[in-house]
Protein backbone atom coordinates (compact mmCIF):
# COMPACT_ATOMS: atom_id res chain seq x y z
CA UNK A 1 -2.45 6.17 -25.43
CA UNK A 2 -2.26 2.37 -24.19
CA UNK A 3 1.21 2.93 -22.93
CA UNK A 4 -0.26 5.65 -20.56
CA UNK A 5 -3.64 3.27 -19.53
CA UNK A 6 -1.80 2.10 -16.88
CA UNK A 7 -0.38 4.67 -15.04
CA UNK A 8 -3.68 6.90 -15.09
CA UNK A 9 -4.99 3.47 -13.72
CA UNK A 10 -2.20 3.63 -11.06
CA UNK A 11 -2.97 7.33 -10.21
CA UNK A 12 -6.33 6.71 -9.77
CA UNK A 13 -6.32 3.65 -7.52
CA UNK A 14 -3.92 5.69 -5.13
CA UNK A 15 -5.51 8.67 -4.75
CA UNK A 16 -8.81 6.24 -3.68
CA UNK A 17 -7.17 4.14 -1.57
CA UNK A 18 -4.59 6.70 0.06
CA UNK A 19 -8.16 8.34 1.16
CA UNK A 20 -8.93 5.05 2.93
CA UNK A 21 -6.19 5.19 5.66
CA UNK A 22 -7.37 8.51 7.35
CA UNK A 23 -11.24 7.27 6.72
CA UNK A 24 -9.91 4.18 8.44
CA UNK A 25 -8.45 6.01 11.72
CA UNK A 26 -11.45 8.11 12.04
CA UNK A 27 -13.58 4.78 12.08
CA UNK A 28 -11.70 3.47 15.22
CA UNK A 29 -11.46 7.09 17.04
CA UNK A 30 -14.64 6.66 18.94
CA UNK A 31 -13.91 2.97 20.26
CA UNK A 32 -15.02 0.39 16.69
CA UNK A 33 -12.35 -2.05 15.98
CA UNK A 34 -11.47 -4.27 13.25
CA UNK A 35 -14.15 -7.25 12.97
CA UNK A 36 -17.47 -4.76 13.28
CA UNK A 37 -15.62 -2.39 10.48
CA UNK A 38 -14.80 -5.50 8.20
CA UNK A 39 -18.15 -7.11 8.22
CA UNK A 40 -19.61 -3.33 6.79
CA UNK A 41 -17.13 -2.97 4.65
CA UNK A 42 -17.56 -6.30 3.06
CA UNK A 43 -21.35 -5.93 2.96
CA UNK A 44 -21.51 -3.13 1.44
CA UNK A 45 -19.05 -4.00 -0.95
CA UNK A 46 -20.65 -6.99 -2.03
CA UNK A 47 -23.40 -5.12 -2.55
CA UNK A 48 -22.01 -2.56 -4.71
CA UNK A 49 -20.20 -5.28 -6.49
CA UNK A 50 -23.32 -7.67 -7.43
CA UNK A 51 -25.26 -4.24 -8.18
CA UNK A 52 -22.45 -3.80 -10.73
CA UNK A 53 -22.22 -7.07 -11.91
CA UNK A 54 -25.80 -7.27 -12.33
CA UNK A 55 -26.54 -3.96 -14.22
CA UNK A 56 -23.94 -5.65 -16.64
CA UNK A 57 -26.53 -8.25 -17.64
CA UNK A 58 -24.05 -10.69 -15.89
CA UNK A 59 -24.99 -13.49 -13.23
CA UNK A 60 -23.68 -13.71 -9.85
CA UNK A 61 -23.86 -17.26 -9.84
CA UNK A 62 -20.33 -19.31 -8.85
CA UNK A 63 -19.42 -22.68 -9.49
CA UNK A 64 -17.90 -25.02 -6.71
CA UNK A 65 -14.38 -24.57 -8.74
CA UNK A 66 -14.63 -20.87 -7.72
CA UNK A 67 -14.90 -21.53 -3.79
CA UNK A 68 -11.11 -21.21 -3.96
CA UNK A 69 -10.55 -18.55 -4.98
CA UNK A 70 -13.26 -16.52 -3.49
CA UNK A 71 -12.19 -17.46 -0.29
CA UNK A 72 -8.42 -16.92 -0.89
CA UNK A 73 -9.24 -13.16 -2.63
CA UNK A 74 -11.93 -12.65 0.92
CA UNK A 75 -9.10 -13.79 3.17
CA UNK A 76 -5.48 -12.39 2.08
CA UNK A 77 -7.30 -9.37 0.03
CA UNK A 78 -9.62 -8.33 2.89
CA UNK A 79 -10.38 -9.87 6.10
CA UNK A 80 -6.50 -10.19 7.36
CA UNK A 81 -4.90 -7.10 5.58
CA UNK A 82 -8.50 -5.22 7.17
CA UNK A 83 -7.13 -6.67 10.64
CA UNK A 84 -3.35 -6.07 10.54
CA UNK A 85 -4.53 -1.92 9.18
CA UNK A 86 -6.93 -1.55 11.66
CA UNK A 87 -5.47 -2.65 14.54
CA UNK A 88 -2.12 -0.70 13.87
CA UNK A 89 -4.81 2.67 13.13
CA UNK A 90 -5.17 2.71 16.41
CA UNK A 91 -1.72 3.37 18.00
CA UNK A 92 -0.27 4.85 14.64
CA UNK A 93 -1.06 8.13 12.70
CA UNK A 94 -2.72 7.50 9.80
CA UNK A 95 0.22 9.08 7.92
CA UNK A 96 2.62 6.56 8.71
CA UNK A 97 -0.35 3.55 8.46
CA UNK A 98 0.15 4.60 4.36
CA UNK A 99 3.43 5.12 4.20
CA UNK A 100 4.22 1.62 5.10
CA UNK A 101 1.70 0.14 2.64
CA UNK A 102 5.06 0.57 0.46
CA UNK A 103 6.48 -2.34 1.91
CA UNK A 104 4.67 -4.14 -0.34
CA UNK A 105 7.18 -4.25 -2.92
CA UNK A 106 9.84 -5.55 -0.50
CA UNK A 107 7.96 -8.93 -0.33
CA UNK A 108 6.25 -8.69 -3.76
CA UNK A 109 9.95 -8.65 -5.75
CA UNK A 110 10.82 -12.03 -4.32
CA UNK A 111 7.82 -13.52 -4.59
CA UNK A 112 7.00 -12.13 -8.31
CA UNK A 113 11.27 -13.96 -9.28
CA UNK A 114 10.34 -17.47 -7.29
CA UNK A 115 6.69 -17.96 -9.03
CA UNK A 116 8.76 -16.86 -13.02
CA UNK A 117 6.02 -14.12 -13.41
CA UNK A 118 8.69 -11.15 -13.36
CA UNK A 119 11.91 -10.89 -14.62
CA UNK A 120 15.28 -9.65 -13.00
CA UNK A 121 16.57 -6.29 -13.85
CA UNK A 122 18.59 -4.16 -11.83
CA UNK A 123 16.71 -1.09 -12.88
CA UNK A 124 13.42 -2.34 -11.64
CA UNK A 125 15.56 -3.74 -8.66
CA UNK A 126 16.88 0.02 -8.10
CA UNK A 127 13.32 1.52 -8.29
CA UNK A 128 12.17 -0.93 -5.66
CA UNK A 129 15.36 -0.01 -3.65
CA UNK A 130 14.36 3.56 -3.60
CA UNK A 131 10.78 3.08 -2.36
CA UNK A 132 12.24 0.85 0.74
CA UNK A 133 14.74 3.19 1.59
CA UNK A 134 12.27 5.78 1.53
CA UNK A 135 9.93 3.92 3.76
CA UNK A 136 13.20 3.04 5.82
CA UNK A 137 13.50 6.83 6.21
CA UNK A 138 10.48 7.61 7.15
CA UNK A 139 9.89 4.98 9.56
CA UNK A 140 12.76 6.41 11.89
CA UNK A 141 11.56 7.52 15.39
CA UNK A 142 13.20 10.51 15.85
CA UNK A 143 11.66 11.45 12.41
CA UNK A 144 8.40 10.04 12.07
CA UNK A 145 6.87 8.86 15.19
CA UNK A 146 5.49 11.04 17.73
CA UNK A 147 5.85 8.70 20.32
CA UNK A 148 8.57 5.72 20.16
CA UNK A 149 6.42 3.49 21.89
CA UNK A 150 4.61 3.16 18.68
CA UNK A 151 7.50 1.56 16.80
CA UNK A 152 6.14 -2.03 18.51
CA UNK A 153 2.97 -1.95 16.19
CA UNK A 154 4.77 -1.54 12.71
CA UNK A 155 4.89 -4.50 12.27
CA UNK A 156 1.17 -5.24 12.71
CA UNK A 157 0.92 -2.72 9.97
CA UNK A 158 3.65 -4.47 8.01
CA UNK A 159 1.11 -7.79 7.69
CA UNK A 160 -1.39 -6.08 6.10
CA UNK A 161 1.44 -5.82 2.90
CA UNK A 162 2.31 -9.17 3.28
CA UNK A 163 -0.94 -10.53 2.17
CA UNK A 164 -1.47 -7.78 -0.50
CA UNK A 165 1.90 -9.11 -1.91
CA UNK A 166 0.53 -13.22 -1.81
CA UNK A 167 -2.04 -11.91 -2.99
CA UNK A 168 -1.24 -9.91 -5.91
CA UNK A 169 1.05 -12.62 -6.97
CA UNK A 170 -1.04 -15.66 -6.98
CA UNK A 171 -3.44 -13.12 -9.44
CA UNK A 172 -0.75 -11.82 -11.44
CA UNK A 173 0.51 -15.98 -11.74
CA UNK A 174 -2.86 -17.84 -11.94
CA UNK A 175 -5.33 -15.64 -12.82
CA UNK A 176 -9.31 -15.33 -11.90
CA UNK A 177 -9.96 -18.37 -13.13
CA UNK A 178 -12.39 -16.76 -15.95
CA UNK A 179 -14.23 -14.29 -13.54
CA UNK A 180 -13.80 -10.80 -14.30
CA UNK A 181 -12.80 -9.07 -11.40
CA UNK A 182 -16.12 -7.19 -10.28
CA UNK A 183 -17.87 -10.79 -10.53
CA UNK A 184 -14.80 -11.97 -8.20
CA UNK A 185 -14.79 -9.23 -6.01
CA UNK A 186 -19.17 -9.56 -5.10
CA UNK A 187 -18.42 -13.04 -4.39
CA UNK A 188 -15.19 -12.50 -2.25
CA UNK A 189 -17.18 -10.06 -0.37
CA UNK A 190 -19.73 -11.97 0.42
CA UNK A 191 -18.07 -14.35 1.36
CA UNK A 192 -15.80 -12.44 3.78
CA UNK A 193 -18.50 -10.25 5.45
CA UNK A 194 -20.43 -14.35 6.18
CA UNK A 195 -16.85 -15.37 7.79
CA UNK A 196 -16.00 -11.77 10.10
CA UNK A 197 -19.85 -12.09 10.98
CA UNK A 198 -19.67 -15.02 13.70
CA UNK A 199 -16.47 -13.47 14.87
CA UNK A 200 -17.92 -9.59 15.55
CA UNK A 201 -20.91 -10.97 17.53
CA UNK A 202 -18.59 -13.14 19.39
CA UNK A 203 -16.26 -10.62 20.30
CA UNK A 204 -18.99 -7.54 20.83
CA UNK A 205 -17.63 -5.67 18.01
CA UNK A 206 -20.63 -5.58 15.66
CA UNK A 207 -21.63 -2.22 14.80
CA UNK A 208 -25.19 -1.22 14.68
CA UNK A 209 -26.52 0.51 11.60
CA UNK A 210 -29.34 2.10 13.44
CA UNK A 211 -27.21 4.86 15.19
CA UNK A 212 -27.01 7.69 15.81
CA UNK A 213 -24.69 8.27 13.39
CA UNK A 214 -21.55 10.30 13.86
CA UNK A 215 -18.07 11.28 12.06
CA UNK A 216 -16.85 7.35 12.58
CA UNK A 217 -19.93 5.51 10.65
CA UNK A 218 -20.09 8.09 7.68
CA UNK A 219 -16.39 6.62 7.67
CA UNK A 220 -16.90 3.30 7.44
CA UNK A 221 -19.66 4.21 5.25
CA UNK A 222 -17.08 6.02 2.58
CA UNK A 223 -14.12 3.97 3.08
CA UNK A 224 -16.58 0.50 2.49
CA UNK A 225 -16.95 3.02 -1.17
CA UNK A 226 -13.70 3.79 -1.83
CA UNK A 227 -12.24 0.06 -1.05
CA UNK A 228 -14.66 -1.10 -3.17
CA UNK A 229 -13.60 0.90 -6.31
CA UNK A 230 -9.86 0.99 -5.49
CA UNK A 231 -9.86 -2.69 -5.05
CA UNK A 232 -11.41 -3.49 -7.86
CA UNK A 233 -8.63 -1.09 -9.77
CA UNK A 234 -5.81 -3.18 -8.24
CA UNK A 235 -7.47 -6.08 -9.05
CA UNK A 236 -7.73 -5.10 -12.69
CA UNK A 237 -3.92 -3.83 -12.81
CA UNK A 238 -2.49 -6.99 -11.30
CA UNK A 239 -4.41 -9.76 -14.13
CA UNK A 240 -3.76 -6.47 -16.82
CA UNK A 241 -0.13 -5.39 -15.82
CA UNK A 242 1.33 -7.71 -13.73
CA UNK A 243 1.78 -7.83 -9.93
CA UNK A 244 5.10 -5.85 -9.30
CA UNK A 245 4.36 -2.85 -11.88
CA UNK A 246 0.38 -2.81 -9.73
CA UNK A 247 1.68 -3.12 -6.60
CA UNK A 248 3.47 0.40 -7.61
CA UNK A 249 0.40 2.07 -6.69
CA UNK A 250 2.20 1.52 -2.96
CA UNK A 251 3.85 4.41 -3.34
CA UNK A 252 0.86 6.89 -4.94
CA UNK A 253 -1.25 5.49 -1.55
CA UNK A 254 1.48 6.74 0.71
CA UNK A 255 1.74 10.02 -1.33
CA UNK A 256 -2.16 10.54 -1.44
CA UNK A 257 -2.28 8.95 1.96
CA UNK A 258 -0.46 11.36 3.85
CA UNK A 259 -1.72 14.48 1.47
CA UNK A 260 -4.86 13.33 3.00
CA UNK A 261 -4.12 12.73 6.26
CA UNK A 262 -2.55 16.27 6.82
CA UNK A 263 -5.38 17.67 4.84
CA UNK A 264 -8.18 16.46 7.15
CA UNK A 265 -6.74 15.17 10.43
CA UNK A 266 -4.32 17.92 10.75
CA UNK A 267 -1.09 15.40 10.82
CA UNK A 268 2.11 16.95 10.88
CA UNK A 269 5.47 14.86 10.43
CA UNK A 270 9.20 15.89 10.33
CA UNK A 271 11.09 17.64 7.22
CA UNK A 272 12.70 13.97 6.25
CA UNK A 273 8.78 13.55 4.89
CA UNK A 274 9.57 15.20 1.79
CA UNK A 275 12.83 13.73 0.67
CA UNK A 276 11.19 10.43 1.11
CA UNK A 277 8.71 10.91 -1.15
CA UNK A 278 11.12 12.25 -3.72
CA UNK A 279 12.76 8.68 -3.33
CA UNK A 280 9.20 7.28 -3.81
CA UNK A 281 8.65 9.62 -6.91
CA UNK A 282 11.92 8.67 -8.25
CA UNK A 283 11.81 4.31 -7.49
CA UNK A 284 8.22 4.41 -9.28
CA UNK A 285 9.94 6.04 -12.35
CA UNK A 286 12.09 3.55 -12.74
CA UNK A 287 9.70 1.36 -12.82
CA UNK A 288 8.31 1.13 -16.45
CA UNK A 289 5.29 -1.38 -17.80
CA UNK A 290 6.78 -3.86 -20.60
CA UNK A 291 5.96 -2.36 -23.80
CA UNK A 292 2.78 -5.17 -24.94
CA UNK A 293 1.07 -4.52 -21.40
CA UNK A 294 -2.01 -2.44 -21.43
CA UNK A 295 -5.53 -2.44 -19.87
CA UNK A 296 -8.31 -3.97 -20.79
CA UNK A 297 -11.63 -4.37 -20.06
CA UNK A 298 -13.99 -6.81 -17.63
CA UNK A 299 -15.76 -8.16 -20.84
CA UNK A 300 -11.82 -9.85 -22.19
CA UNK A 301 -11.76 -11.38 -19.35
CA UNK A 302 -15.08 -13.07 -19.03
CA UNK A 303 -14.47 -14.20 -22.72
CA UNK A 304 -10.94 -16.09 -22.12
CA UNK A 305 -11.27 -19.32 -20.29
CA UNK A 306 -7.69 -20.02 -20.54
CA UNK A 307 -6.43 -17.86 -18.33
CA UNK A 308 -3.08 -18.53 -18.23
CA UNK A 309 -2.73 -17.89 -22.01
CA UNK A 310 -3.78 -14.25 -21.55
CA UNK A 311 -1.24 -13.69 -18.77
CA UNK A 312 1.36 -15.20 -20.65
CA UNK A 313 0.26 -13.05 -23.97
CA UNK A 314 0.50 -9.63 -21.52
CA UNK A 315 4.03 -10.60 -19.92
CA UNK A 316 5.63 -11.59 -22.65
């Protein structure tokens, strides 16, 4: 049962945050951009985070050692991905917005080899190939994009997976530094939603809560719920299973992600769709968790100072 932990793990943090991209494109169909969405979504989050943390009997205090690291997760995990995302949601279909959320791999691999917290193997290095060359299918114009205008803001959606991939990496490497990733994640949030503040007021994109309220706030309401609980997922499979086997949940957002976004936006792409997420299908089977990982819980964590130890322990 350990051995299949992380892959119902996986599952579940797709199908959440594949329901995020269309959630996200319906938040910025009425005329809200990315700094007024960020600061809700960080707010809230923090809030959902510190009610967590605090039901748990835990204290949402943070040392000056933690400033770090809180501001690292707010910025690369958050406030710049949230940018690059939202930005792109605008010119492209929400479809294609999660289908190239499997970059991430493509900059992850490297990354994961340079910093000695993954291993070479061809077969991984084959199931990686396959999810590329699926996105590399599907990102073709005459295929995918209803308009071939819109091939000019790929890669603003392409930075959003850069900084997942940093970002998973220097977790998966260095660890939380003894937080347990809800703990992490309230004070990341917070932290966040005080930097994006100064910047929507500036800039006229702050959102106000008082209404009225339409199809785009109950979106930024739900996807501030589901980034919240998917994040906190990732965040948990990086530290437990190391960044390149998380960062597989790439593929199950661009699977859920366009499920969803033909579901409720009424998307429709070419036939090529379908191979390409056979390709996905088949690159994330051949990616397999080592044998000793598995998941555990918050509470390990918050009892193992050392860190590094643990992550050593899990990639052995």
């Amino acid at each position: 049962m350990n051995r299949a932990l992380p892959f119902l793990a996986l599952i579940a943090v797709g199908a959440l945050w594949g329901a995020g991209q269309p959630l996200a494109k319906t938040a910025v169909s009425e005329g809200y951009r990315h700094v007024g969405i960020l600061f809700w979504q960080l707010t809230l989050g923090a809030l959902l985070f510190g009610a967590v943390t605090l039901l748990r009997g835990r204290s949402l205090r943070f040392s000056r050692r933690d400033l770090p690291l809180l501001l690292f997760v707010a910025l690369a995990g958050t406030v710049l991905p949230g940018i690059s995302s939202y930005t792109a949601a605008v010119h492209l279909p929400s479809g294609l917005i999660s289908i190239l959320l499997s970059a991430v791999p493509m900059f992850t691999f490297p990354l994961a080899l340079a910093l000695g917290t993954d291993r070479f193997a061809w077969r991984r290095l084959a199931g990686l190939s396959l999810g590329l060359g699926a996105v590399a299918l599907l990102v073709l114009p005459e295929t995918s994009l209803p308009d071939p205008d819109m091939a000019r803001w790929i890669p603003v959606a392409l930075i959003s997976s850069v900084f997942y991939a940093i970002e998973g990496n220097v977790v998966g490497r260095w660890g939380t530094g003894g937080l347990d990733p809800v703990k992490l994640l309230a004070g990341a949030s917070a932290l966040g939603a005080g930097i994006v503040l100064p910047l929507a007021l500036a800039t006229g994109q702050f959102i106000d809560p008082r209404g009225p309220w339409g199809a785009p706030e109950f979106a930024i309401l739900a996807g501030s719920g589901i980034h919240a609980l998917a994040y906190s997922g990732y965040v948990a499979l990086v530290a437990a299973s190391g960044a390149v086997f998380a960062v597989q949940v790439s593929y199950l957002v661009t699977l859920f992600g366009v499920f969803w976004a033909m579901l409720f936006l009424g998307e429709s792409y070419g036939g090529a769709i379908w191979g390409a997420l056979l390709m996905m299908l088949a690159g994330m089977a051949l990616v397999q968790p080592r044998p000793r990982r598995f998941l555990v819980s918050a509470d390990t964590y918050a009892k193992n100072d050392t860190r590094r130890a643990v992550t050593g322990d899990l990639q052995a």
